[in-house]
N, C-alpha and C. Protein backbone atom coordinates (compact mmCIF):
# COMPACT_ATOMS: atom_id res chain seq x y z
N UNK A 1 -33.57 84.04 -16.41
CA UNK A 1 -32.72 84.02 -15.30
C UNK A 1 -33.40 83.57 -14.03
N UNK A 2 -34.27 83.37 -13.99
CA UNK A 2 -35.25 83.89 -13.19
C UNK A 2 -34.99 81.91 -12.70
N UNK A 3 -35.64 81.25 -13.74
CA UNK A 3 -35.20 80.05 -14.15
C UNK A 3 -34.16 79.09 -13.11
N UNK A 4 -32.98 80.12 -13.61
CA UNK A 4 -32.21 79.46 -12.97
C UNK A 4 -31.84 79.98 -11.87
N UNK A 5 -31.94 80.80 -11.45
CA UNK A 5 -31.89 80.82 -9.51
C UNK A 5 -32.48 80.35 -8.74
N UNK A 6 -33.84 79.69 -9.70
CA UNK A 6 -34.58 78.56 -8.86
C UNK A 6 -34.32 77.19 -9.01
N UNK A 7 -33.64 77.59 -10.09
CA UNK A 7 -32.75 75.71 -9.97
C UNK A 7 -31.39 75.64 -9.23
N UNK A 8 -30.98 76.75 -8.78
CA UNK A 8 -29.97 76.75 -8.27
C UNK A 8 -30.11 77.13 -6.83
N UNK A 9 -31.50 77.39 -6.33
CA UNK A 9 -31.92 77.81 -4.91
C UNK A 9 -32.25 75.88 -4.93
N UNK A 10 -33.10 75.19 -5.60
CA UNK A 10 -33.25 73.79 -5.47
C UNK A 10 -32.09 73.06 -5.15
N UNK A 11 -30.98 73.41 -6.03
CA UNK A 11 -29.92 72.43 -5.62
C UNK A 11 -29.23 72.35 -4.89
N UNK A 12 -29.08 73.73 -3.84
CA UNK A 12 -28.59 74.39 -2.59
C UNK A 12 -29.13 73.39 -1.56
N UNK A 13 -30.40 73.63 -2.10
CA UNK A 13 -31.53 72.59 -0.61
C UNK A 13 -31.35 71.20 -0.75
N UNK A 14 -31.24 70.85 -1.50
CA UNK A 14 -30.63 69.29 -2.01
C UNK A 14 -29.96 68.58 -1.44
N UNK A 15 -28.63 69.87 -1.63
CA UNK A 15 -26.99 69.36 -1.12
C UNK A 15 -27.53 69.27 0.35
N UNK A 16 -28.02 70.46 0.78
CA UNK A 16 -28.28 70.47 2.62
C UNK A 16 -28.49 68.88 3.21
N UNK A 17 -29.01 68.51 2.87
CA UNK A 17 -30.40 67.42 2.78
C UNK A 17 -28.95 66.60 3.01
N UNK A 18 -29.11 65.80 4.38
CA UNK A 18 -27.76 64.50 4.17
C UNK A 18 -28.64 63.60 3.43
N UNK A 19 -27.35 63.01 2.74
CA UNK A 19 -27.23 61.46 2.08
C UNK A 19 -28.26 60.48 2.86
N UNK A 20 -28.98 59.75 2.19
CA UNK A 20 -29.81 58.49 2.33
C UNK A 20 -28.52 57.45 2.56
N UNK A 21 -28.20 56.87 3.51
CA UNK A 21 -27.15 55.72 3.82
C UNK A 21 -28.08 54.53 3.01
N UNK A 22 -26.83 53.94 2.36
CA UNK A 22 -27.11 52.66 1.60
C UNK A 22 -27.53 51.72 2.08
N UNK A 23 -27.35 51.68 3.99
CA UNK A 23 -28.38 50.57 3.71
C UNK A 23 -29.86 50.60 4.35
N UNK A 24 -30.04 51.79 4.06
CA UNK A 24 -31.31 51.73 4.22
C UNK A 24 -31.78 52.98 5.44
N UNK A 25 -32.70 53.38 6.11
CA UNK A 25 -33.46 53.99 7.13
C UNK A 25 -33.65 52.83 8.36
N UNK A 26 -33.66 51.68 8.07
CA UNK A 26 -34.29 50.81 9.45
C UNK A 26 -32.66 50.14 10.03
N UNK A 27 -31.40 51.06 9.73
CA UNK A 27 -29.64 50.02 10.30
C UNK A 27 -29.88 49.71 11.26
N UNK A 28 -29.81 48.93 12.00
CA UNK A 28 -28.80 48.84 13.38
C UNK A 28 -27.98 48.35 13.13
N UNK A 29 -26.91 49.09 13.70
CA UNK A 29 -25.67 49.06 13.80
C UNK A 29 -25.13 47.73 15.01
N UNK A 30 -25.90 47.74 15.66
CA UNK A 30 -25.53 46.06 17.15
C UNK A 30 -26.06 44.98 16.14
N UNK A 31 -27.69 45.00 16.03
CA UNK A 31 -27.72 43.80 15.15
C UNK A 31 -26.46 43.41 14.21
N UNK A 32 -26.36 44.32 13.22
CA UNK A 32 -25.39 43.82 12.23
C UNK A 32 -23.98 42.92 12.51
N UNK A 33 -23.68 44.35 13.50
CA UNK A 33 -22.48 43.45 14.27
C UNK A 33 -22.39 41.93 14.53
N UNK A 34 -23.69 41.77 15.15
CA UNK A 34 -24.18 40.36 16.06
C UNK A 34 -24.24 39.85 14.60
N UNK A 35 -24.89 39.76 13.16
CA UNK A 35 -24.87 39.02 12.07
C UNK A 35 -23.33 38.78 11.92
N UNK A 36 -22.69 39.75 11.94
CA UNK A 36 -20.89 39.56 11.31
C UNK A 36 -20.09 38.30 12.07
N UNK A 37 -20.70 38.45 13.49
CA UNK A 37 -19.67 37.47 14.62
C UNK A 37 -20.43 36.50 14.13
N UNK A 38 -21.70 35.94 14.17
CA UNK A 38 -22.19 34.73 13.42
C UNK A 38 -21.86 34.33 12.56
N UNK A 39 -22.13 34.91 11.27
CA UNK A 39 -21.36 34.31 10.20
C UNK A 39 -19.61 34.20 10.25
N UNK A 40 -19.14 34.68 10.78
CA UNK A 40 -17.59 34.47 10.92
C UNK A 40 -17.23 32.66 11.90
N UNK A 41 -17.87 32.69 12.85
CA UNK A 41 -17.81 31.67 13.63
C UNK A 41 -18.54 30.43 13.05
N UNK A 42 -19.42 30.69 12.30
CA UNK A 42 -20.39 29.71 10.52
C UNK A 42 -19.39 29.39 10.01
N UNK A 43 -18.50 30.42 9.41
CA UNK A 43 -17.98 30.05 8.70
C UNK A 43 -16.12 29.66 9.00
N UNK A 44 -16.46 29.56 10.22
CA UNK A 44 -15.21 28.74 10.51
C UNK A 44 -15.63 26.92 10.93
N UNK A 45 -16.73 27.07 11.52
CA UNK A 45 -17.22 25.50 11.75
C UNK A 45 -17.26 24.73 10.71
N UNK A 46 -17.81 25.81 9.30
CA UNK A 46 -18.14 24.79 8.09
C UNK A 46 -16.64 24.74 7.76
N UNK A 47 -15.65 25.76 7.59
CA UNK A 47 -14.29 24.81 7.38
C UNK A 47 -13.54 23.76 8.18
N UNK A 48 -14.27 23.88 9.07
CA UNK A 48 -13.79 22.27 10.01
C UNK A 48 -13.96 21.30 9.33
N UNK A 49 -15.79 21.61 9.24
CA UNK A 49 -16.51 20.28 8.86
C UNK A 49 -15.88 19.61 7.22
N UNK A 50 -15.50 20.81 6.50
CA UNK A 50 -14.85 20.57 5.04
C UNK A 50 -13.63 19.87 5.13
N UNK A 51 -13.20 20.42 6.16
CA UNK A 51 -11.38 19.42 6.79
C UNK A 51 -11.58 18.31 6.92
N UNK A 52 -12.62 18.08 7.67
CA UNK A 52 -12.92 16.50 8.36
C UNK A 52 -13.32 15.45 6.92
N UNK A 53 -14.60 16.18 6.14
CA UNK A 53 -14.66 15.87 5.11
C UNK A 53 -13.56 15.47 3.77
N UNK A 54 -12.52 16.32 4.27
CA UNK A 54 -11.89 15.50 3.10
C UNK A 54 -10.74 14.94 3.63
N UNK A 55 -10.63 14.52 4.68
CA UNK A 55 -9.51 13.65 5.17
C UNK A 55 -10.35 12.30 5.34
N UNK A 56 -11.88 12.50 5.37
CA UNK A 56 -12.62 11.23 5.36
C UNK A 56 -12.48 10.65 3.81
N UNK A 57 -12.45 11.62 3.28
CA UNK A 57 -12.31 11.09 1.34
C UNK A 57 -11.50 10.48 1.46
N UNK A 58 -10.48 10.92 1.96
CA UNK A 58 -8.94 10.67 1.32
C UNK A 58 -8.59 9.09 2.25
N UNK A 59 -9.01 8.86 3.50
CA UNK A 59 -9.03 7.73 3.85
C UNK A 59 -9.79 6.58 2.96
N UNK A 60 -11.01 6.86 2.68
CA UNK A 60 -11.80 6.00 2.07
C UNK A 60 -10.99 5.47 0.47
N UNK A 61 -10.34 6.82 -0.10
CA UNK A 61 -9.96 6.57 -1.50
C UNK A 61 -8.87 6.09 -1.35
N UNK A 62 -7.83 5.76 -0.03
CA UNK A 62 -6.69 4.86 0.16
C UNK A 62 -7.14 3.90 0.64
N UNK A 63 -8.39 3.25 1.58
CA UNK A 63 -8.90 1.90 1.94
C UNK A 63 -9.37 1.09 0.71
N UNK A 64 -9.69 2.26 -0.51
CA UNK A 64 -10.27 1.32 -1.92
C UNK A 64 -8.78 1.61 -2.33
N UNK A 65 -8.00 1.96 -2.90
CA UNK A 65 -6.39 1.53 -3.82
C UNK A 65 -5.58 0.69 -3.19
N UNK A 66 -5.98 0.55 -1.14
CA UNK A 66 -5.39 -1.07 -0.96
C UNK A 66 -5.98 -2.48 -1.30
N UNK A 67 -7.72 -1.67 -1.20
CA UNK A 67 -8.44 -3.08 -1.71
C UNK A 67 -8.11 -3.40 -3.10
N UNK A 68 -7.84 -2.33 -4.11
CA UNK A 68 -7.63 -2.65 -5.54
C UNK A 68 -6.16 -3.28 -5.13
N UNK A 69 -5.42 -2.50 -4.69
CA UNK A 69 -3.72 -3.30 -4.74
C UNK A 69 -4.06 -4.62 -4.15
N UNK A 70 -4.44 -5.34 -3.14
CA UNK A 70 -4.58 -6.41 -2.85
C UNK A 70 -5.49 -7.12 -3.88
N UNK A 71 -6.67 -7.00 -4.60
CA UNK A 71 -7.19 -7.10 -5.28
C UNK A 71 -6.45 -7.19 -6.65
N UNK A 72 -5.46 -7.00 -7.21
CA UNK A 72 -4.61 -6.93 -8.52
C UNK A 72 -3.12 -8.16 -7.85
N UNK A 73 -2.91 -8.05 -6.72
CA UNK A 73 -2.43 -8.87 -6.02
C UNK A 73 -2.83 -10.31 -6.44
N UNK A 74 -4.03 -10.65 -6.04
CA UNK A 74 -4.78 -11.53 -5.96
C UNK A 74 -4.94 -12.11 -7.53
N UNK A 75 -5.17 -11.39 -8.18
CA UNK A 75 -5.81 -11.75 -9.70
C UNK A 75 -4.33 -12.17 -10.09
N UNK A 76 -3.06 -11.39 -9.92
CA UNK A 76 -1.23 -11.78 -10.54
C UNK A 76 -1.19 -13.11 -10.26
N UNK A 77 -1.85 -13.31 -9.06
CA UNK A 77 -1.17 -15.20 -8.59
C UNK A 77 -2.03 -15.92 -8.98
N UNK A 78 -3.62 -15.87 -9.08
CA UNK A 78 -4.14 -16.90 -10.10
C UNK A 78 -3.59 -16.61 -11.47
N UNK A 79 -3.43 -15.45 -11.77
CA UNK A 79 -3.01 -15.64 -13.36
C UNK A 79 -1.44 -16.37 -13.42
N UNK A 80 -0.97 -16.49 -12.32
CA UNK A 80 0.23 -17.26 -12.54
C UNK A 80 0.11 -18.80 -12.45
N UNK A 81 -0.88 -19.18 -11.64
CA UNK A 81 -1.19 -20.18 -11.23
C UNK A 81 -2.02 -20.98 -12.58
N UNK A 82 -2.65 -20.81 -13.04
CA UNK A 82 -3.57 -20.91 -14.58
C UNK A 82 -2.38 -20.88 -15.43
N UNK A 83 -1.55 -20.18 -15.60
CA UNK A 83 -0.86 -20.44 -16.56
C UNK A 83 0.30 -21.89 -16.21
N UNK A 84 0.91 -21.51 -15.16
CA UNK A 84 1.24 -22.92 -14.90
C UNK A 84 0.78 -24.03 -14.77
N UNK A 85 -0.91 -24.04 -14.41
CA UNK A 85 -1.17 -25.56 -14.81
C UNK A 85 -1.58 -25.63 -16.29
N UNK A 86 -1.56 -24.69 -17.16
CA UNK A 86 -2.02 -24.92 -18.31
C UNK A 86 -0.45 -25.37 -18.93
N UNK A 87 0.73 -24.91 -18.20
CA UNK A 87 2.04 -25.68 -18.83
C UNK A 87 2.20 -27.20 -19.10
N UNK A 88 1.59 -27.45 -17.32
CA UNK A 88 1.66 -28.55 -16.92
C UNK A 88 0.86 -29.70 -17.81
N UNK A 89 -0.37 -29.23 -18.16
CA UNK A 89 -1.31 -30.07 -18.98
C UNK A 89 -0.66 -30.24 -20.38
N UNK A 90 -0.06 -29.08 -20.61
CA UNK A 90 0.08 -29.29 -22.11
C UNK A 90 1.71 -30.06 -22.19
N UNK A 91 2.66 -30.31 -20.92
CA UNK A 91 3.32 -31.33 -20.60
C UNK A 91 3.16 -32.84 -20.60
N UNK A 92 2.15 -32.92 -19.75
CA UNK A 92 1.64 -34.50 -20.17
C UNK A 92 0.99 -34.81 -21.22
N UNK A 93 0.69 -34.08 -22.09
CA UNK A 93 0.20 -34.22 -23.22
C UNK A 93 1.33 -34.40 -24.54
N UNK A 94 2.25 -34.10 -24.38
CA UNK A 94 3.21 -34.25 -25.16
C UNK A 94 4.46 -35.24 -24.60
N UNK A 95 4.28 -35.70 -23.02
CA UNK A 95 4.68 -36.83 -22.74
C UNK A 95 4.38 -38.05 -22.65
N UNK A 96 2.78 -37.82 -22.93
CA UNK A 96 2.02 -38.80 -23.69
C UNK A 96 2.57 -40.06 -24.72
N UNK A 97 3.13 -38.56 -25.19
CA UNK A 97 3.51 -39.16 -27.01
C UNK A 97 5.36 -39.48 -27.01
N UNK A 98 5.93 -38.76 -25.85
CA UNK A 98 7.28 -39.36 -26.02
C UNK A 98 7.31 -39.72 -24.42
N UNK A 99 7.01 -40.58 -23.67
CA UNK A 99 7.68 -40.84 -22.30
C UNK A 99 9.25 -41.20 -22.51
N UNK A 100 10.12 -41.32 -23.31
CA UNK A 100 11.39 -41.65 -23.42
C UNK A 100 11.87 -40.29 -22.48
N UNK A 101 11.26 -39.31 -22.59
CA UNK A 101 11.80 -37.87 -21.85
C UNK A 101 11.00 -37.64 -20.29
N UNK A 102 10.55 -38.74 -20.03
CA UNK A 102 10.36 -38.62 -18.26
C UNK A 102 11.69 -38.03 -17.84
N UNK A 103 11.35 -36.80 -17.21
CA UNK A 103 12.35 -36.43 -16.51
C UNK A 103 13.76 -35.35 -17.16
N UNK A 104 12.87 -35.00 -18.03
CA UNK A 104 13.49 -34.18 -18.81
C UNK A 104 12.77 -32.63 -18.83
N UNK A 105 11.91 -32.53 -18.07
CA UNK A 105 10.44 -31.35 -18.24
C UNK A 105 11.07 -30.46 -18.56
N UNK A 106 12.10 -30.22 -17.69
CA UNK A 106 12.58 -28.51 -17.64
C UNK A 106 12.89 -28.09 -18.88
N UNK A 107 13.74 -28.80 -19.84
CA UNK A 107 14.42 -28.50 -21.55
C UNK A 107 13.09 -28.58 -21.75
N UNK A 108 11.92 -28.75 -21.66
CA UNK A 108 10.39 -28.88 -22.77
C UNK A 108 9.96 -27.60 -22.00
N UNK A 109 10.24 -26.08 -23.00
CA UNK A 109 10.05 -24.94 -22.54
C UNK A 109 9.13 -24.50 -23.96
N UNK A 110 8.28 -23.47 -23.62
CA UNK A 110 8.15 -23.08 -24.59
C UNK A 110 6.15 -22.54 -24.73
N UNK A 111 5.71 -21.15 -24.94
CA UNK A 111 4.67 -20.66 -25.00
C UNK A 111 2.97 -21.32 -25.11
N UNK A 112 3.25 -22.49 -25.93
CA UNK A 112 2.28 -23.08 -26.36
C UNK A 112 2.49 -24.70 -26.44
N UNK A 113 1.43 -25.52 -26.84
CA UNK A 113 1.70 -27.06 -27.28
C UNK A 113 2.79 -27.34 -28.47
N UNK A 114 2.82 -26.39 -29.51
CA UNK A 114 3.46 -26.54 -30.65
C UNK A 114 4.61 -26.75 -30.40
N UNK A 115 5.05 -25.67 -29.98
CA UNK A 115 6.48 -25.10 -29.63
C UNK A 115 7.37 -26.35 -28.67
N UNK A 116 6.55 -26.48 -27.21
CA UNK A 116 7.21 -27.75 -26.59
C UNK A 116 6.83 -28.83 -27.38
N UNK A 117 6.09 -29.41 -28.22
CA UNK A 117 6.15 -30.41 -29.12
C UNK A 117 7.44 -30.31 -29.97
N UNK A 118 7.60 -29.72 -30.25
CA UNK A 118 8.74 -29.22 -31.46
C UNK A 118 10.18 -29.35 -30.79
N UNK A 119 10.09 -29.26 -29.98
CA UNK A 119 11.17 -29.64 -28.95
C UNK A 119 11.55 -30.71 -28.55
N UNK A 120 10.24 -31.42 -27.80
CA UNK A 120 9.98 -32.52 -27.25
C UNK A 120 10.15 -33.68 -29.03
N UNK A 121 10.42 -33.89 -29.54
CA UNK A 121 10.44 -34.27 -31.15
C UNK A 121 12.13 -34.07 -31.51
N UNK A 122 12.78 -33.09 -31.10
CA UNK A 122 14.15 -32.71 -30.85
C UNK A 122 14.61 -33.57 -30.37
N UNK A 123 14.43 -33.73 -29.42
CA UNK A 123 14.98 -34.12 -28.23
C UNK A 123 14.90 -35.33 -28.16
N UNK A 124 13.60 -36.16 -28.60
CA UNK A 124 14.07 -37.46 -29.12
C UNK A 124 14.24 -38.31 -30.26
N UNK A 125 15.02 -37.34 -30.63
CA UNK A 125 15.55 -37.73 -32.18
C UNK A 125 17.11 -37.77 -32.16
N UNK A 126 17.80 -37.67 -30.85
CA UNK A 126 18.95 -37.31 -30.32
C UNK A 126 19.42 -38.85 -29.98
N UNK A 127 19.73 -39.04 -31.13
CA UNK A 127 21.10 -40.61 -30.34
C UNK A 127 20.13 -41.95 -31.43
N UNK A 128 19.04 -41.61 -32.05
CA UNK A 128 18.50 -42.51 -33.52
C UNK A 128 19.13 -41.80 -34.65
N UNK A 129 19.32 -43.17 -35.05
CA UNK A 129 19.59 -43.41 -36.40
C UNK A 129 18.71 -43.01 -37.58
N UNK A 130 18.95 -41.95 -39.15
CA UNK A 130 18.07 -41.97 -39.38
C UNK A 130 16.99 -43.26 -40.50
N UNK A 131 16.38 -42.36 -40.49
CA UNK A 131 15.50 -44.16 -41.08
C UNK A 131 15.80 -44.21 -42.55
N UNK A 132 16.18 -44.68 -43.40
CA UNK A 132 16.00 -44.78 -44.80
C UNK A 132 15.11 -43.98 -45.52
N UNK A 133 16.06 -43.26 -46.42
CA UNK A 133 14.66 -43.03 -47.52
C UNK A 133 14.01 -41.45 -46.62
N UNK A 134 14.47 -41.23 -45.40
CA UNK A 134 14.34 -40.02 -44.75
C UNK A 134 15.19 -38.96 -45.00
N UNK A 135 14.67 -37.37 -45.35
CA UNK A 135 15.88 -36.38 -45.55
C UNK A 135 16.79 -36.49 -44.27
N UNK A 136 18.04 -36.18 -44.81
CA UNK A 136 19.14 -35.98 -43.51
C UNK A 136 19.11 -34.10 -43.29
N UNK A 137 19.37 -33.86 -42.16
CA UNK A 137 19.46 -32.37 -42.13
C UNK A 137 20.80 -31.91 -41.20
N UNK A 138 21.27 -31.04 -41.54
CA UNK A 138 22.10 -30.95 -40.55
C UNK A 138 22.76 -31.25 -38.93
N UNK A 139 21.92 -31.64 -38.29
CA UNK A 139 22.02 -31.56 -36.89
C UNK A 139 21.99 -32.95 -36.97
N UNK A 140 21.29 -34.10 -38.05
CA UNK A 140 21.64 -35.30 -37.80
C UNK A 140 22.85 -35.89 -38.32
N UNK A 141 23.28 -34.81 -39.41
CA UNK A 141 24.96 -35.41 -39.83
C UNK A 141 25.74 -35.07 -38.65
N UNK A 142 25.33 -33.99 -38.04
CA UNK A 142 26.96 -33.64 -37.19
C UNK A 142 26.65 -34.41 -35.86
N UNK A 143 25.72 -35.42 -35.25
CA UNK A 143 25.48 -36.08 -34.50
C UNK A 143 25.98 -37.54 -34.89
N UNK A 144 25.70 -37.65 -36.10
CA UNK A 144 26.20 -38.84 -36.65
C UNK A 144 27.87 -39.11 -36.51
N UNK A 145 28.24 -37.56 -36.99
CA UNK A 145 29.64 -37.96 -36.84
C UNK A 145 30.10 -37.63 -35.68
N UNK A 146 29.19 -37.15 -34.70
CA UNK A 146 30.03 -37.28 -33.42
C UNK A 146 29.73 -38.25 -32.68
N UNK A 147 29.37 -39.53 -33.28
CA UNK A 147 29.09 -40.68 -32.25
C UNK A 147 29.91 -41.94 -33.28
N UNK A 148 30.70 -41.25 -34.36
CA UNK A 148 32.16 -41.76 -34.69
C UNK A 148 33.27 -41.27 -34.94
N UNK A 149 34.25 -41.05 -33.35
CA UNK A 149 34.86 -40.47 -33.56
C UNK A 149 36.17 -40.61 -34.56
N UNK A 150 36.58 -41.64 -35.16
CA UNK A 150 37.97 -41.63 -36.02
C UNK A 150 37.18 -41.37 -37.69
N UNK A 151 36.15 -40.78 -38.01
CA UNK A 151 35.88 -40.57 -38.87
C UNK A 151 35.57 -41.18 -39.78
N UNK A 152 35.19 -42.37 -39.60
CA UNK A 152 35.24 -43.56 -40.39
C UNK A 152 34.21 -44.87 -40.77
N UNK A 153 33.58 -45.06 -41.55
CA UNK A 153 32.50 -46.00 -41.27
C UNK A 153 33.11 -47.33 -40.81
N UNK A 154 31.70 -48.42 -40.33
CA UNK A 154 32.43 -49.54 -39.65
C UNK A 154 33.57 -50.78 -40.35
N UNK A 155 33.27 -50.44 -41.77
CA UNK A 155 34.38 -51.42 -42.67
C UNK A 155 35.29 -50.29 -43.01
N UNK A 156 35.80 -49.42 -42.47
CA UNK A 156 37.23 -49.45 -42.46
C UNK A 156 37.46 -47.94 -43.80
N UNK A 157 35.94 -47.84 -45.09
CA UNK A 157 36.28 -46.63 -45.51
C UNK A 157 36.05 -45.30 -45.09
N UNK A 158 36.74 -44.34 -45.26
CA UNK A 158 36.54 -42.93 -44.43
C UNK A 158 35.74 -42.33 -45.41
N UNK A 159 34.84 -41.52 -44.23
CA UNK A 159 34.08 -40.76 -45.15
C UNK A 159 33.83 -39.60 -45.73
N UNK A 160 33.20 -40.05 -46.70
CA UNK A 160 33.76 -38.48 -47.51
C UNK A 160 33.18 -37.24 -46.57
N UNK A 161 33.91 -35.93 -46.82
CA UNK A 161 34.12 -34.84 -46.44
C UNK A 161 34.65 -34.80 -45.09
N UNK A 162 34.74 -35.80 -44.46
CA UNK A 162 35.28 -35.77 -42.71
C UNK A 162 36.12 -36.48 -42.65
N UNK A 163 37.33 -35.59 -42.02
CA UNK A 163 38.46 -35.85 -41.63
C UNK A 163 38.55 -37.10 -40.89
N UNK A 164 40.09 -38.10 -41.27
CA UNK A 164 40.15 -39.07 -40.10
C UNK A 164 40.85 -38.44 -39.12
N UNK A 165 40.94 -39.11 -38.09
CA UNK A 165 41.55 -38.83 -36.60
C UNK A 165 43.06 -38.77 -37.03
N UNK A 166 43.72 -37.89 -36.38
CA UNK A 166 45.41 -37.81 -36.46
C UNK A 166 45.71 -38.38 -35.60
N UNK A 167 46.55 -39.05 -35.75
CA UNK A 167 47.74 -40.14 -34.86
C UNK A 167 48.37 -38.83 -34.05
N UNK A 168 48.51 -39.59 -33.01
CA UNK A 168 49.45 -38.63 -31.86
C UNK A 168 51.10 -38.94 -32.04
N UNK A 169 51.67 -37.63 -31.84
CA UNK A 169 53.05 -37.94 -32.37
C UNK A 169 54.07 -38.11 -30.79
N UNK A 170 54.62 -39.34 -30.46
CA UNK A 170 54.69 -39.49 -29.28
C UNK A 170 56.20 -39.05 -29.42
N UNK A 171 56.83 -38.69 -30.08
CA UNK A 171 57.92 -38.29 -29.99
C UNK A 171 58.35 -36.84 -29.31
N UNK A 172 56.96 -36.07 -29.62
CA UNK A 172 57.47 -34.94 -28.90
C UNK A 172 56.32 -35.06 -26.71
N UNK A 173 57.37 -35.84 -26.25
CA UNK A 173 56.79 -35.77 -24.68
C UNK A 173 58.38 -34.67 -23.96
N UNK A 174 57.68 -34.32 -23.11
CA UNK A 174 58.01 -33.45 -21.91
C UNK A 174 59.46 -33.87 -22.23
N UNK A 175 60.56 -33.54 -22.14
CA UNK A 175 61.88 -33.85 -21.82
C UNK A 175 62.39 -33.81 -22.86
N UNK A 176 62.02 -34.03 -24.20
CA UNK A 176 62.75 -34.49 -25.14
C UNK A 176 62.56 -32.78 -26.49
N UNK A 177 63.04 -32.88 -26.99
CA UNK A 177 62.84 -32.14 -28.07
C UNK A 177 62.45 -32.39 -29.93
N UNK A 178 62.13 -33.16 -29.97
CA UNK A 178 61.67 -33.77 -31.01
C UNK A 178 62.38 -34.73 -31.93
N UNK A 179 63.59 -35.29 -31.29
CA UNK A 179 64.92 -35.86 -31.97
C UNK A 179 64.06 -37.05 -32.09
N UNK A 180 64.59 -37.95 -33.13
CA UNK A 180 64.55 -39.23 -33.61
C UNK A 180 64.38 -40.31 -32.65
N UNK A 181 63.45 -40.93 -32.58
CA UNK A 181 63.20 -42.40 -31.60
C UNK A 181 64.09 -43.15 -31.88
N UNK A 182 64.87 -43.39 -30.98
CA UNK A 182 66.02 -44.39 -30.69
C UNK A 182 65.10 -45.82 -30.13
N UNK A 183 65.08 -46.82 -30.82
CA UNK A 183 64.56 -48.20 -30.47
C UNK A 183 65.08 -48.79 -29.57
N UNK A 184 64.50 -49.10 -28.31
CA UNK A 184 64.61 -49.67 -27.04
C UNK A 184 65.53 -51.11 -27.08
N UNK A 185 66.38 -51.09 -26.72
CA UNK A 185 67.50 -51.85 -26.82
C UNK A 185 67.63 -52.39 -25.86
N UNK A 186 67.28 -53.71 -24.77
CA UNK A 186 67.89 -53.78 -23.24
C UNK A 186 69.43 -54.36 -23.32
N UNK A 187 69.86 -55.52 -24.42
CA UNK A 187 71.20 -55.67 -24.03
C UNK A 187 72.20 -54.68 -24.84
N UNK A 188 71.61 -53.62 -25.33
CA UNK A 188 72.74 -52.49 -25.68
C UNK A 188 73.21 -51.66 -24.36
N UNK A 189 71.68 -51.46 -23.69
CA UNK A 189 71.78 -50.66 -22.22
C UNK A 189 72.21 -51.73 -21.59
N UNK A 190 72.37 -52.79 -21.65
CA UNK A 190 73.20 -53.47 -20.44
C UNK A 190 74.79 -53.64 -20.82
N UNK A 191 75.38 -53.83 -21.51
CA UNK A 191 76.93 -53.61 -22.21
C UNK A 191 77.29 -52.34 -21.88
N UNK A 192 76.40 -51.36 -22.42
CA UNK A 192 76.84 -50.18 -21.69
C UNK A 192 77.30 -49.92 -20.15
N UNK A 193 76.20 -50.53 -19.31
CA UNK A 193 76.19 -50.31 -18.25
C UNK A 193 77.24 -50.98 -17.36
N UNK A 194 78.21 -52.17 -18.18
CA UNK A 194 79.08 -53.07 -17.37
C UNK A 194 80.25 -52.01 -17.56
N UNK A 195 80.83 -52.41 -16.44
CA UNK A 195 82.12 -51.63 -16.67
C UNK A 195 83.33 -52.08 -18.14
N UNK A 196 84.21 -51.56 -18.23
CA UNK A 196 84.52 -52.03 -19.85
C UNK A 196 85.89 -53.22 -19.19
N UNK A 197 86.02 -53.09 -17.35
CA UNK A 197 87.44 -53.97 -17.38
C UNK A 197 86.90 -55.59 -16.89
N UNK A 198 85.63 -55.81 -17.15
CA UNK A 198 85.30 -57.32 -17.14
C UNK A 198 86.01 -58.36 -18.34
């Protein structure tokens, strides 16, 4: 027992005993203060300086996306420009071979040389005859027969599968109703026209 009334006379004296403050034996309480207003007024300058800083970014990273936009600007119209003279070249190059189509450029459309070749080859094959001994293909029969219109070759036989031209039926004009052509008579219309007491 004895024991513990001396651990319990110890812990009496203990409690007495104030608390050791956390921060330490050497505070001042003014200094600290004076640290708090410093760093508060620190740390409002450095958020200035962070403001300023990124409105400087943000200018710089819109002075480079106009230089790129002007810059992508720039590259659209040579790439338009290159491609149109590469039209152009591959124009005289295929007017080379047909000048019959001076002046025809605009119908000679088309991605590549092939393509306006293939055209340009079309186009003047339009209003010839074909040559002997050459396949016929469609587009040259129905040209053929539209540059005769009564359907008919030049001695007079019609040709097979195409219709001849229909005669116009002059009997039915404006006024009349489709009755029988009465043959133009002048001294029937003139007997008529005398009176009957001559």
């Amino acid at each position: 027992m004895a024991d513990t009334a001396k651990d319990a006379s110890q812990e009496s004296t203990e409690e007495q005993k104030p608390a050791a403050p956390p921060w330490g034996d050497d505070f001042d309480a003014e200094r600290a203060w004076n640290l708090v207003q410093n760093l508060r007024s620190e740390k409002d300058s450095l958020k200035g300086e962070l403001a300023t800083a990124r409105q400087k970014i943000q200018e710089i990273e819109a002075g480079e996306s106009d230089g790129l936009k002007e810059l992508r600007t720039r590259a659209e119209a040579a790439e338009a420009r290159a491609k149109k003279a590469e039209h152009e070249l591959t124009l005289s190059k295929v007017l080379k071979d047909f000048p019959a189509l001076e002046g025809f450029e605009d119908l000679l459309t088309g991605d590549d040389e092939e393509a306006i070749r293939s055209k340009a080859e079309r186009l003047a094959a339009i209003g010839k005859k074909p040559e002997e001994g050459a396949p016929k293909d469609g587009a040259q029969e129905e040209q053929k027969g539209g540059n005769d219109p009564d359907g008919q070759e030049p001695d007079g036989e019609q040709k097979p599968g195409l219709p001849a031209k229909p005669e116009a039926d002059l009997s039915l004009t404006p006024g009349h109703g489709g009755e029988e052509k009465v043959a133009f008579d002048p001294a029937a219309i003139a007997l008529a026209a005398r009176p009957a007491s001559l």
